[in-house]
PDB file of N, CA and C in Angstrom:
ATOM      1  N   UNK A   1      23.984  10.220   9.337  1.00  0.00           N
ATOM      2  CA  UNK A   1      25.096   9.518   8.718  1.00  0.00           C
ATOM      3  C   UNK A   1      25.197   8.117   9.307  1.00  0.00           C
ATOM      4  N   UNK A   2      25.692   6.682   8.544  1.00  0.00           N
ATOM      5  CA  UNK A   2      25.329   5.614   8.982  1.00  0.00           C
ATOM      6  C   UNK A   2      26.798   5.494   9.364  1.00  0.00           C
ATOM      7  N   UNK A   3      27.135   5.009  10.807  1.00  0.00           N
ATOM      8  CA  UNK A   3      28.069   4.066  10.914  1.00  0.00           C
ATOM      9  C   UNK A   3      28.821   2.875  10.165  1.00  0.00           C
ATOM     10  N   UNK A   4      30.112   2.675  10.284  1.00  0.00           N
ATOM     11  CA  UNK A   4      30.827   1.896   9.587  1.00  0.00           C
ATOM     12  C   UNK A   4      30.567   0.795   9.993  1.00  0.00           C
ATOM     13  N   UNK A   5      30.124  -0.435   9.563  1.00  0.00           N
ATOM     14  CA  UNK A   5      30.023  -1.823   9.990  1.00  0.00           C
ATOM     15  C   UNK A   5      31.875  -2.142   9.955  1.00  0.00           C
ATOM     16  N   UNK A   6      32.299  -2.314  11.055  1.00  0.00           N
ATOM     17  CA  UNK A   6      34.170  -3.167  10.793  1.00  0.00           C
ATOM     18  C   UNK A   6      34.086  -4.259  10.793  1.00  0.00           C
ATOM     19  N   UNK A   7      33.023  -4.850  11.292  1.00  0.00           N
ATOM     20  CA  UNK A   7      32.994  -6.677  10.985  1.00  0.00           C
ATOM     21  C   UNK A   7      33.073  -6.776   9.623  1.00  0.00           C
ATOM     22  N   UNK A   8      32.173  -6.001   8.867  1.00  0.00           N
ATOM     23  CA  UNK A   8      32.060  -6.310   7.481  1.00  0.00           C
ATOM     24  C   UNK A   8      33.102  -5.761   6.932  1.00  0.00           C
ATOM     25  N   UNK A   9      33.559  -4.764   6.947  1.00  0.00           N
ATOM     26  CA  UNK A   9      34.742  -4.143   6.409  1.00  0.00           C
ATOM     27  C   UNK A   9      35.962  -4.994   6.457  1.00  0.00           C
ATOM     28  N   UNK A  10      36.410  -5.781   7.858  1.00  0.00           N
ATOM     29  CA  UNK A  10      37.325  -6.735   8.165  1.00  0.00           C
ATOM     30  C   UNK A  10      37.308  -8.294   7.064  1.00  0.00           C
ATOM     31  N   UNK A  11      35.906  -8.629   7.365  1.00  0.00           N
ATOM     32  CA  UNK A  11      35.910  -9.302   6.074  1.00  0.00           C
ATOM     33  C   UNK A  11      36.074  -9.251   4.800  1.00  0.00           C
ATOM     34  N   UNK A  12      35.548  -8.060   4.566  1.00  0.00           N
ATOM     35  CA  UNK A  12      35.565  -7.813   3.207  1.00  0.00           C
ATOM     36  C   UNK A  12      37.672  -8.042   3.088  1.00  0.00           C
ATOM     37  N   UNK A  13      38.158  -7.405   3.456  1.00  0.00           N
ATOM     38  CA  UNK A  13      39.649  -7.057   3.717  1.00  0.00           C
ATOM     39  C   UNK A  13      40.055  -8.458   3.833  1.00  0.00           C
ATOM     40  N   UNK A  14      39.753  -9.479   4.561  1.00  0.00           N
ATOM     41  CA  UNK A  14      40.370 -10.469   4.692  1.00  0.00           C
ATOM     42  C   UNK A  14      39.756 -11.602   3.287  1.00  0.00           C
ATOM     43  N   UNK A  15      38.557 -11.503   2.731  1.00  0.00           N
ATOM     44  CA  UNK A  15      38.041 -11.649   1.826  1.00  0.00           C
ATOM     45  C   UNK A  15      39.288 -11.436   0.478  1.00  0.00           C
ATOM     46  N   UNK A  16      39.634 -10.266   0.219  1.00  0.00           N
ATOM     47  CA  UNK A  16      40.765  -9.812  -0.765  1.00  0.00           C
ATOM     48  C   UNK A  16      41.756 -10.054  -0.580  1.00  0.00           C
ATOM     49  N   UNK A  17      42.136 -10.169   0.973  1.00  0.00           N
ATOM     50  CA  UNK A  17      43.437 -10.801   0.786  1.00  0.00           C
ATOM     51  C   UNK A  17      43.878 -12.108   0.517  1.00  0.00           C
ATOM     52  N   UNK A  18      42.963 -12.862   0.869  1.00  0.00           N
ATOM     53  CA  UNK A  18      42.826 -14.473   0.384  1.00  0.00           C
ATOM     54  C   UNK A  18      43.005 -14.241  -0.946  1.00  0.00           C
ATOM     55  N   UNK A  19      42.007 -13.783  -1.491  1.00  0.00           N
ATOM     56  CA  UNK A  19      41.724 -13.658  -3.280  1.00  0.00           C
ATOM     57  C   UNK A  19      43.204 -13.098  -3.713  1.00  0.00           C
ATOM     58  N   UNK A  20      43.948 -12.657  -3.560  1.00  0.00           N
ATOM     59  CA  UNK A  20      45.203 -12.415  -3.547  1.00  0.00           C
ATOM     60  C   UNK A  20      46.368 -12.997  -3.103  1.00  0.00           C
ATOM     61  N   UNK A  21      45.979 -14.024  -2.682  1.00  0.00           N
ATOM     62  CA  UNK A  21      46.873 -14.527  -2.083  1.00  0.00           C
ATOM     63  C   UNK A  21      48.267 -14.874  -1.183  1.00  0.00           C
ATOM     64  N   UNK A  22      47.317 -13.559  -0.131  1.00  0.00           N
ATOM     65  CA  UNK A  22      48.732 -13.211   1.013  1.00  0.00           C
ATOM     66  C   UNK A  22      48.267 -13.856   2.228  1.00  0.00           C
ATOM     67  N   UNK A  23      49.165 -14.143   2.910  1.00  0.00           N
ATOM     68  CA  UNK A  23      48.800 -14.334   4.645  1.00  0.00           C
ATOM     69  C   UNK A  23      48.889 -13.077   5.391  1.00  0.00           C
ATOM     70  N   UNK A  24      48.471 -13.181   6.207  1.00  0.00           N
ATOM     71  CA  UNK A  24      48.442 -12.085   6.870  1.00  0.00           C
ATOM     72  C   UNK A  24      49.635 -11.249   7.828  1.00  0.00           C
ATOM     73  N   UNK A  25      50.675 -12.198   7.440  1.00  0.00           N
ATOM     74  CA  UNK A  25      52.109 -11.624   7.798  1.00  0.00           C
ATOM     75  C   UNK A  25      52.460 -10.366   6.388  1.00  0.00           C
ATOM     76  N   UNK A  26      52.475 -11.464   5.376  1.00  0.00           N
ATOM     77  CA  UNK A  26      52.613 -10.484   4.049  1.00  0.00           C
ATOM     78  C   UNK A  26      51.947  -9.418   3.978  1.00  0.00           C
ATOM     79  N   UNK A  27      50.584  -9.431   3.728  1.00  0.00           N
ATOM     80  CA  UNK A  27      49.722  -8.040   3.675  1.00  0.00           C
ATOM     81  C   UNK A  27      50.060  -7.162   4.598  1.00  0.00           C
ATOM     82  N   UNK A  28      50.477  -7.550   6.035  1.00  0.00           N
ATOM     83  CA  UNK A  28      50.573  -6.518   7.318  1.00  0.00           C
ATOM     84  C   UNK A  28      52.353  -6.057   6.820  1.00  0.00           C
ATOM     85  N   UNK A  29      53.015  -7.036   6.239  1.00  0.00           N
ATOM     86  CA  UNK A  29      54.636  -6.360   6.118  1.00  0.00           C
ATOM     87  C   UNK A  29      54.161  -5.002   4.921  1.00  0.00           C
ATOM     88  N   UNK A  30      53.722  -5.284   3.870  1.00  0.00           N
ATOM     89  CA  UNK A  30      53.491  -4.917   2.527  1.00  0.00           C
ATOM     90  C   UNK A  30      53.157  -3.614   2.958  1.00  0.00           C
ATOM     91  N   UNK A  31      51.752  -3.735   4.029  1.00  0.00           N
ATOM     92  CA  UNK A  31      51.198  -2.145   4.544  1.00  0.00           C
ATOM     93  C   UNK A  31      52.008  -1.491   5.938  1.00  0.00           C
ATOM     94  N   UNK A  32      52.904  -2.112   6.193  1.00  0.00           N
ATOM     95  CA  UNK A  32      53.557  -1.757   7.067  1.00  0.00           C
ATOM     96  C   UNK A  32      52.886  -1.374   8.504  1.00  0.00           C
ATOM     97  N   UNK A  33      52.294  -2.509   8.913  1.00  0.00           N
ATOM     98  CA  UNK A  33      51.333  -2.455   9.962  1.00  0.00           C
ATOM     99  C   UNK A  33      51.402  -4.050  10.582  1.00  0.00           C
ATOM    100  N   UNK A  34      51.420  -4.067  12.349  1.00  0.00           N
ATOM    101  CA  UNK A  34      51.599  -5.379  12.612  1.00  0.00           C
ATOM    102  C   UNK A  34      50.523  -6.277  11.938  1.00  0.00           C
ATOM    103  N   UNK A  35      50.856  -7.637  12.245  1.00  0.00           N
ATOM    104  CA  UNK A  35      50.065  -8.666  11.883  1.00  0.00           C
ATOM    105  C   UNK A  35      48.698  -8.843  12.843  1.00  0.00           C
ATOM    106  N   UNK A  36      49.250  -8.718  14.235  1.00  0.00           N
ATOM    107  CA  UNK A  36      48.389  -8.406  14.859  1.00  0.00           C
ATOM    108  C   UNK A  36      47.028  -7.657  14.903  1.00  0.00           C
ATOM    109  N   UNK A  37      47.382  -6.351  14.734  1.00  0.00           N
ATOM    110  CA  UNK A  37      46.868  -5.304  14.048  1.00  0.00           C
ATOM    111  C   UNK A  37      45.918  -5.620  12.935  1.00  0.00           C
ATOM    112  N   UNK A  38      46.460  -6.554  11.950  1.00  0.00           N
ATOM    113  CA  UNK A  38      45.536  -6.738  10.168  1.00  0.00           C
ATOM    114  C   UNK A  38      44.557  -7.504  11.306  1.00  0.00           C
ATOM    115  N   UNK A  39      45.111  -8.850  12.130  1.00  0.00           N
ATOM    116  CA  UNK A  39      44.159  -9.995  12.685  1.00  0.00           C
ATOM    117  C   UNK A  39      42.824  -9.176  12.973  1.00  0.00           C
ATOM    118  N   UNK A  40      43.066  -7.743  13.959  1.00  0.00           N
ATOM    119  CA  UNK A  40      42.272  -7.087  14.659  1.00  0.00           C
ATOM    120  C   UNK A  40      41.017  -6.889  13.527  1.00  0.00           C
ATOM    121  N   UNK A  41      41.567  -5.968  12.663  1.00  0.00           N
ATOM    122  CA  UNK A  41      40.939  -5.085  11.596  1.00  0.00           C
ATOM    123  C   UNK A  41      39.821  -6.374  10.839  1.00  0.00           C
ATOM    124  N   UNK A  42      40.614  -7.457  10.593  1.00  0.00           N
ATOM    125  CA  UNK A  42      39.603  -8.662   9.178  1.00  0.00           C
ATOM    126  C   UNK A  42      38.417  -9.157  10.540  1.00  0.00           C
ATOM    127  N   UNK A  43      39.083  -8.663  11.777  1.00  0.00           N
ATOM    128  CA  UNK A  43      38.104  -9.456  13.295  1.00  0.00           C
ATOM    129  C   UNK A  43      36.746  -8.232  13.272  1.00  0.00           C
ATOM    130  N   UNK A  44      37.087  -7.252  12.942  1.00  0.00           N
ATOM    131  CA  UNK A  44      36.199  -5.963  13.101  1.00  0.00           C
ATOM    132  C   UNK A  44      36.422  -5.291  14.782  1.00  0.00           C
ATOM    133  N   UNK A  45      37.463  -5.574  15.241  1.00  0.00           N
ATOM    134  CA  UNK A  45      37.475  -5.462  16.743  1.00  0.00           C
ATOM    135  C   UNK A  45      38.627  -4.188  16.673  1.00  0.00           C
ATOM    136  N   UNK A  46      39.074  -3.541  15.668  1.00  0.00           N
ATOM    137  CA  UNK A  46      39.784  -2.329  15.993  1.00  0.00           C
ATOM    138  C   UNK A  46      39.094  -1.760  14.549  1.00  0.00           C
ATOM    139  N   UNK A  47      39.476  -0.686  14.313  1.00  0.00           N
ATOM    140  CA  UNK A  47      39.317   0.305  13.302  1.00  0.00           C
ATOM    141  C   UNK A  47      40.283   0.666  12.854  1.00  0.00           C
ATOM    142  N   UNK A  48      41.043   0.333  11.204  1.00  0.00           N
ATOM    143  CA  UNK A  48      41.848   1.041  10.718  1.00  0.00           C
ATOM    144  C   UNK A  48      41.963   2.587  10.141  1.00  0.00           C
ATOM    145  N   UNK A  49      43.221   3.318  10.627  1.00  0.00           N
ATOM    146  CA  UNK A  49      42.812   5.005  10.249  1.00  0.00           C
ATOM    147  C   UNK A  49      42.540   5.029   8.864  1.00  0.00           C
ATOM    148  N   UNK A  50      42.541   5.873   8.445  1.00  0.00           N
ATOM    149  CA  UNK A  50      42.304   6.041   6.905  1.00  0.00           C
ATOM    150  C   UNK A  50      43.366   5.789   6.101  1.00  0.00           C
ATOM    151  N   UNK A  51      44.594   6.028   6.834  1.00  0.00           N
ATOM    152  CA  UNK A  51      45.816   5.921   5.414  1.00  0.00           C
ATOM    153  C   UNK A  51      46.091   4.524   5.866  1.00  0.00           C
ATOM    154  N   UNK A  52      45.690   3.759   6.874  1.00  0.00           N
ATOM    155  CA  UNK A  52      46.258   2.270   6.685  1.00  0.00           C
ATOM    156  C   UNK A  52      45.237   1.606   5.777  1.00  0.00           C
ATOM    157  N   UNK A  53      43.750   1.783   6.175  1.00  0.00           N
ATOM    158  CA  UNK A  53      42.960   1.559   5.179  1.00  0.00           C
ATOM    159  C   UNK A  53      43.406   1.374   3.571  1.00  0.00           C
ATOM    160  N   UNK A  54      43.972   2.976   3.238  1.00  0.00           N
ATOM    161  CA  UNK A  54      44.258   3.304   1.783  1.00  0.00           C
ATOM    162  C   UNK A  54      45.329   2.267   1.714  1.00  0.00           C
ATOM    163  N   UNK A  55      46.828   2.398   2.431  1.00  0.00           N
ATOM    164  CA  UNK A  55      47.604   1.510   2.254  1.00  0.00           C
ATOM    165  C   UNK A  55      47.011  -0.193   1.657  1.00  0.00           C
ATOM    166  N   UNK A  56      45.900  -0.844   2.432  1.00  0.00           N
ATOM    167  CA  UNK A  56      45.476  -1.733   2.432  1.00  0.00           C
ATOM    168  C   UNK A  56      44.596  -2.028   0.968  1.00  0.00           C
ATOM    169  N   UNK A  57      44.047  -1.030   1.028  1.00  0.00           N
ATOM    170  CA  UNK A  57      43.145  -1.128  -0.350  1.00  0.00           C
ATOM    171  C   UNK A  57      44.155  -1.378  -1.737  1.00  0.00           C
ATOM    172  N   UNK A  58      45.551  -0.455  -1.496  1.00  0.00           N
ATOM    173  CA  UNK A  58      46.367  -0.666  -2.352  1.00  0.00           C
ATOM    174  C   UNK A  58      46.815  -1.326  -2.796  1.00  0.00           C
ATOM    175  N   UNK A  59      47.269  -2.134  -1.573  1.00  0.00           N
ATOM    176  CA  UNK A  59      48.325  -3.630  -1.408  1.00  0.00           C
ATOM    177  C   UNK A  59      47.329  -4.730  -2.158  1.00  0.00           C
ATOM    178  N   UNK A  60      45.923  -4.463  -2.207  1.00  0.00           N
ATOM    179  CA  UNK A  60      44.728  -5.301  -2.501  1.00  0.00           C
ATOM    180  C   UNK A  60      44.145  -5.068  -3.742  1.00  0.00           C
ATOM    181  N   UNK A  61      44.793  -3.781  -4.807  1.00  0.00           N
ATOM    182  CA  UNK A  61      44.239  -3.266  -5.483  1.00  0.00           C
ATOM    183  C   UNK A  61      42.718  -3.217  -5.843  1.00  0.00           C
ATOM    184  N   UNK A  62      42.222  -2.546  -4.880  1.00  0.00           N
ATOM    185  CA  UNK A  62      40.453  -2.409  -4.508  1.00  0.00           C
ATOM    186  C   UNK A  62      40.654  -0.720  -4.104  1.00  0.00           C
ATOM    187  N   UNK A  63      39.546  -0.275  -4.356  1.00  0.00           N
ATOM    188  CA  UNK A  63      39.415   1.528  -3.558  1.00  0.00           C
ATOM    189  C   UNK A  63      38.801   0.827  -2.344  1.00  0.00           C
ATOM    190  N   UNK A  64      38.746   2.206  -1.409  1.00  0.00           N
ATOM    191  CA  UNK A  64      38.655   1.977  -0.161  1.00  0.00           C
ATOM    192  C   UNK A  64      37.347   1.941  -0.014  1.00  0.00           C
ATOM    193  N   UNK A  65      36.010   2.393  -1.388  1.00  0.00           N
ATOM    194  CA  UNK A  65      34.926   2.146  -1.021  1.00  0.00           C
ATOM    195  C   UNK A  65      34.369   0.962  -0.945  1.00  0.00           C
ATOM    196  N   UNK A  66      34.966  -0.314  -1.760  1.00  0.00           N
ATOM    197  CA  UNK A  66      34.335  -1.390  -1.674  1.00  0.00           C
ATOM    198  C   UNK A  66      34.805  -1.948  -0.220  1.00  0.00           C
ATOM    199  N   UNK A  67      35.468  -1.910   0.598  1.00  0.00           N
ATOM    200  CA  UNK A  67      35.737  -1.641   2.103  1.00  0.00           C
ATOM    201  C   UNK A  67      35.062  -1.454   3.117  1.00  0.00           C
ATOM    202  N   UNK A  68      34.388   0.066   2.423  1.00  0.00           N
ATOM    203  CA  UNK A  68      32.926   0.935   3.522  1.00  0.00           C
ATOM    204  C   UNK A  68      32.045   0.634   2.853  1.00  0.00           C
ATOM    205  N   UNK A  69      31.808   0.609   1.795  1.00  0.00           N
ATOM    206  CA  UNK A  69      30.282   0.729   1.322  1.00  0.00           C
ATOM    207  C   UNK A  69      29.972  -0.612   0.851  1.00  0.00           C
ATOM    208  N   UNK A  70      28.906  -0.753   0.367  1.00  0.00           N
ATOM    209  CA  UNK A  70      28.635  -2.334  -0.435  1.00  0.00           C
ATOM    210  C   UNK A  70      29.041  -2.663  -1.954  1.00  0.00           C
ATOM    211  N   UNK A  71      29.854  -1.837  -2.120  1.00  0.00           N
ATOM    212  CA  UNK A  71      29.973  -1.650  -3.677  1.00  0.00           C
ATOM    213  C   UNK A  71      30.271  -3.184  -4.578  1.00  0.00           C
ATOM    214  N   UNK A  72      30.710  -3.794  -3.578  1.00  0.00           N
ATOM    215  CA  UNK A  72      30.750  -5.267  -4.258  1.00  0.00           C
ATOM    216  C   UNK A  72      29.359  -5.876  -4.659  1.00  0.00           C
ATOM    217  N   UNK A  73      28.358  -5.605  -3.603  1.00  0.00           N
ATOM    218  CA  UNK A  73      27.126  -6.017  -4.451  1.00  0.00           C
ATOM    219  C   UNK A  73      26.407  -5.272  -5.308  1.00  0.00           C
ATOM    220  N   UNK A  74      26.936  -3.725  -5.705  1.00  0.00           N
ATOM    221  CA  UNK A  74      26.304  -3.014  -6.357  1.00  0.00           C
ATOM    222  C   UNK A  74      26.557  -3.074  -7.814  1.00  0.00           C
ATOM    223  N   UNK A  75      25.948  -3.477  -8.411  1.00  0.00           N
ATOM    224  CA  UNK A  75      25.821  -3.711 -10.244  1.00  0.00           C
ATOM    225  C   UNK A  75      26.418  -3.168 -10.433  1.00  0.00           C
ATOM    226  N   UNK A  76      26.161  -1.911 -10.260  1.00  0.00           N
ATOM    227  CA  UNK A  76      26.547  -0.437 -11.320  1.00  0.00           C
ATOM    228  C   UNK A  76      28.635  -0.357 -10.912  1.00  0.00           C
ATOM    229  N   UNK A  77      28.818  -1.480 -10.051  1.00  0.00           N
ATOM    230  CA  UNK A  77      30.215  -1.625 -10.226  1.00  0.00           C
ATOM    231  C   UNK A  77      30.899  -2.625 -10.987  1.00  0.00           C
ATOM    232  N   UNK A  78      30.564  -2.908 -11.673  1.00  0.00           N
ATOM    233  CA  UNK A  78      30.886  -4.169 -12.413  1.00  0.00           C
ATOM    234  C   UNK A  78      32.272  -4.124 -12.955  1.00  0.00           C
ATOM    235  N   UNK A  79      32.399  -2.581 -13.362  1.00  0.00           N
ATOM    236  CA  UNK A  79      33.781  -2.428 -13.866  1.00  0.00           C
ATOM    237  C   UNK A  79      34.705  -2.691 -13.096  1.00  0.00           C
ATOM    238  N   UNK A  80      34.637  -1.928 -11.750  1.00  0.00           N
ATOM    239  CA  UNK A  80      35.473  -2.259 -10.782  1.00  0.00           C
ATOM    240  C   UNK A  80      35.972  -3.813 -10.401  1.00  0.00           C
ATOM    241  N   UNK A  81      34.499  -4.467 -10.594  1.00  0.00           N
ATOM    242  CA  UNK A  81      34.405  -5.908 -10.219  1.00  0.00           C
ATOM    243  C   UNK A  81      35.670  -6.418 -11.411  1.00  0.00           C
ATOM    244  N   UNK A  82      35.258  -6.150 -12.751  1.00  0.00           N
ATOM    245  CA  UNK A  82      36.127  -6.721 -13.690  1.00  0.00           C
ATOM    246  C   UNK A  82      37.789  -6.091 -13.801  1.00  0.00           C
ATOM    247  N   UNK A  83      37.986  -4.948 -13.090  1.00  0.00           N
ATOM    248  CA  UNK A  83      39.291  -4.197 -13.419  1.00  0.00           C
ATOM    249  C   UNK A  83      39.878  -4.997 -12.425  1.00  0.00           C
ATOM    250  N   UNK A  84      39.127  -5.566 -11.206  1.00  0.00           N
ATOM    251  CA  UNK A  84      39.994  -6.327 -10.202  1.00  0.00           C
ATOM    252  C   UNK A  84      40.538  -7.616 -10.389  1.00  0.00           C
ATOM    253  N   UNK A  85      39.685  -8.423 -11.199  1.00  0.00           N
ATOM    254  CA  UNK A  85      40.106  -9.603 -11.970  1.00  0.00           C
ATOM    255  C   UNK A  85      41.179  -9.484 -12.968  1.00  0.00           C
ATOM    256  N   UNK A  86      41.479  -8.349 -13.711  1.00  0.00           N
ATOM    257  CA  UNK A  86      42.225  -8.099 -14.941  1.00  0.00           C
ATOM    258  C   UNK A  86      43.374  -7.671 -14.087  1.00  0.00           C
ATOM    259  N   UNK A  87      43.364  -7.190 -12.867  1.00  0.00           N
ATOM    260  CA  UNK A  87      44.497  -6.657 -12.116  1.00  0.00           C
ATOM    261  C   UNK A  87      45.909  -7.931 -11.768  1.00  0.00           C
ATOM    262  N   UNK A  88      45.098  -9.292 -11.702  1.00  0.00           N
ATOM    263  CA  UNK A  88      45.839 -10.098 -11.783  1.00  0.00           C
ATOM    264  C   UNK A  88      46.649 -10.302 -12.316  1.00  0.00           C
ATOM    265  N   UNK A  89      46.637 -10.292 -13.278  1.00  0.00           N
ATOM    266  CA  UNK A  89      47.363 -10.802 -15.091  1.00  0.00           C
ATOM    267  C   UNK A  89      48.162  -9.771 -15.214  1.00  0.00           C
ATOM    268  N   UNK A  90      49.079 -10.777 -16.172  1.00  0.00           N
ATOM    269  CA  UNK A  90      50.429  -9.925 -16.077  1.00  0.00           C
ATOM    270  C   UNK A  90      50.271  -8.337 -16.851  1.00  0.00           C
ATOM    271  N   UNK A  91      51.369  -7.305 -16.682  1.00  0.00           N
ATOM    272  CA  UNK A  91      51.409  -5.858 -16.476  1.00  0.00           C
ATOM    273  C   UNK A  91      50.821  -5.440 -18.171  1.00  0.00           C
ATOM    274  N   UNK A  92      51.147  -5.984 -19.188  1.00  0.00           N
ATOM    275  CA  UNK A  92      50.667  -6.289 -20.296  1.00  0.00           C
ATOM    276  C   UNK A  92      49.707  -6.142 -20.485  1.00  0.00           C
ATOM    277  N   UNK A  93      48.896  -7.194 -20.198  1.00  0.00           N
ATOM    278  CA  UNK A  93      47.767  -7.916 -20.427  1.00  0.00           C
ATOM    279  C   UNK A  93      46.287  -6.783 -19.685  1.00  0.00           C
ATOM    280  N   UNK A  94      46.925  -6.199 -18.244  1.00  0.00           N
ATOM    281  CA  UNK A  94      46.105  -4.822 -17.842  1.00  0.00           C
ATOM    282  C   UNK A  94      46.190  -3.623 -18.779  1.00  0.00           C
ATOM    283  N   UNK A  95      47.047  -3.171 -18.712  1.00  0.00           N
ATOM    284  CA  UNK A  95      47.905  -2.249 -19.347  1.00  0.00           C
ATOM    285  C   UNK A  95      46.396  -2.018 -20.978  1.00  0.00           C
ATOM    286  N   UNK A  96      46.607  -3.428 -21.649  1.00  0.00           N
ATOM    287  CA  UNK A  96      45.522  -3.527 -22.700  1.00  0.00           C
ATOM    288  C   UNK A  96      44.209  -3.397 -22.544  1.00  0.00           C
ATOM    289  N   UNK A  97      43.886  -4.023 -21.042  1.00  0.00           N
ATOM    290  CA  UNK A  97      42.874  -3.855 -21.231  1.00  0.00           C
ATOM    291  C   UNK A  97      42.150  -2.274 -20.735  1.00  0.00           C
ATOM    292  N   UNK A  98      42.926  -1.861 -19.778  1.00  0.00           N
ATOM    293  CA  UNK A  98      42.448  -0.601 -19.444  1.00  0.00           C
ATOM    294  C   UNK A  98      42.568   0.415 -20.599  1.00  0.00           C
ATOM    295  N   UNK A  99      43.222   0.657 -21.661  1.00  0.00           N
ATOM    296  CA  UNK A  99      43.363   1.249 -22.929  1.00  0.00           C
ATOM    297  C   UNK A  99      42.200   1.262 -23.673  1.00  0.00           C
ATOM    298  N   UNK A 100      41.647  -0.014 -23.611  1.00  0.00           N
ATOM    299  CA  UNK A 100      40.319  -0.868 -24.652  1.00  0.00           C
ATOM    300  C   UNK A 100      39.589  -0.374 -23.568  1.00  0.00           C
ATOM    301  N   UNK A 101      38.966   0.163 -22.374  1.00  0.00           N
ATOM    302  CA  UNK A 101      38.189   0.531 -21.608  1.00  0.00           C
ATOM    303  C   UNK A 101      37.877   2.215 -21.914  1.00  0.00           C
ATOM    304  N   UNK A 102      39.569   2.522 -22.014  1.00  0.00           N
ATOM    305  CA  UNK A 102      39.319   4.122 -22.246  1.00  0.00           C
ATOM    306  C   UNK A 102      39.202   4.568 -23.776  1.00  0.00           C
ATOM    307  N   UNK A 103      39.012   3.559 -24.856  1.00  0.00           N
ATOM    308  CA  UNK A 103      38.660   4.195 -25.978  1.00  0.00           C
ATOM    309  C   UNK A 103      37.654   3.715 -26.258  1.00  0.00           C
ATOM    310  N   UNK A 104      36.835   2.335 -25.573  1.00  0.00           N
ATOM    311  CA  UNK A 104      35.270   2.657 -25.653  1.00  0.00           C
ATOM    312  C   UNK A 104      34.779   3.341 -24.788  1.00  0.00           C
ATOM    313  N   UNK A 105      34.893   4.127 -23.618  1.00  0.00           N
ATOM    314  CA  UNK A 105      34.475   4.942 -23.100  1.00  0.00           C
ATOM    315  C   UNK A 105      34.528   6.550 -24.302  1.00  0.00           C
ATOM    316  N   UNK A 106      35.336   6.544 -24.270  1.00  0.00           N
ATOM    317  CA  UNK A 106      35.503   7.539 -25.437  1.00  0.00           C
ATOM    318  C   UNK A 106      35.015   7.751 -26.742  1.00  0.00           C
ATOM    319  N   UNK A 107      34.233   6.632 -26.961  1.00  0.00           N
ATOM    320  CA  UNK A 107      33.314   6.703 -28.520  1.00  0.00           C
ATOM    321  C   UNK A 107      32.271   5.872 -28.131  1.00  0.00           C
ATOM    322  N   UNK A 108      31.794   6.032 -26.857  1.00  0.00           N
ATOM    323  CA  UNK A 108      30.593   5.519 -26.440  1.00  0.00           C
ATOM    324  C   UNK A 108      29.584   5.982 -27.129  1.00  0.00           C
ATOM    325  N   UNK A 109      29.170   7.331 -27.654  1.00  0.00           N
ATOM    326  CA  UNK A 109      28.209   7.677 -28.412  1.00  0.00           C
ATOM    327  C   UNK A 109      28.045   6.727 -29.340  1.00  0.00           C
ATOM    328  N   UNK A 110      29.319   6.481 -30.216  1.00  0.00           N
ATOM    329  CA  UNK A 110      29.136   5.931 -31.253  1.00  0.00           C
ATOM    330  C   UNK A 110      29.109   4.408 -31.098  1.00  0.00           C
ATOM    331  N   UNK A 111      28.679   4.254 -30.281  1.00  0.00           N
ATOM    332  CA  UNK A 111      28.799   2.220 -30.442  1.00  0.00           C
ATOM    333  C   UNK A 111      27.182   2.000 -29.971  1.00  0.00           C
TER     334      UNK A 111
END
């Protein structure tokens, strides 16, 4: 089993939270975890448990695998890549598009 890289994981994390546009007071109030603490985690110099992780992924709307694994460079995530961009936009505007995701998924045969 391969070890967790936390340097990369920290980045990646501090990576999304930029793209989101929190400081790191906000994201650490939001997940309810010091600031200190987030500094540690985006540094790779502590390890977050799993439910601060999840908390974090949340606050970031990302799963916790693009976190551990490389899934950001992996193609075959593209959706993810694009559901995170659409996550932006107002509640509407997702709302549509994830609908239009699940009824071409759903008549995928036929297209």
């Amino acid at each position: 089993m391969n070890n967790i890289d936390y340097r990369s994981l920290g980045e990646k994390v501090r990576h999304k939270r930029r793209e989101a546009g929190y400081t790191q007071e906000k994201l650490a109030e939001i997940c309810d975890i010091s600031t200190g603490f987030l500094g540690h985690i985006e540094s790779g110099t502590r390890a977050p448990s799993l439910e601060t992780l999840y908390s974090i992924a949340c606050a970031l709307h990302s799963g916790i695998d693009y976190f551990i694994f490389d899934s950001a460079e992996d193609p075959d995530n593209l959706i993810e890549q694009i559901a995170s961009s659409v996550r932006s936009k107002d509640p509407r505007s997702y709302a549509r598009f994830c609908n239009t995701v699940r009824i071409l998924a759903e008549h995928i045969d036929e297209i």
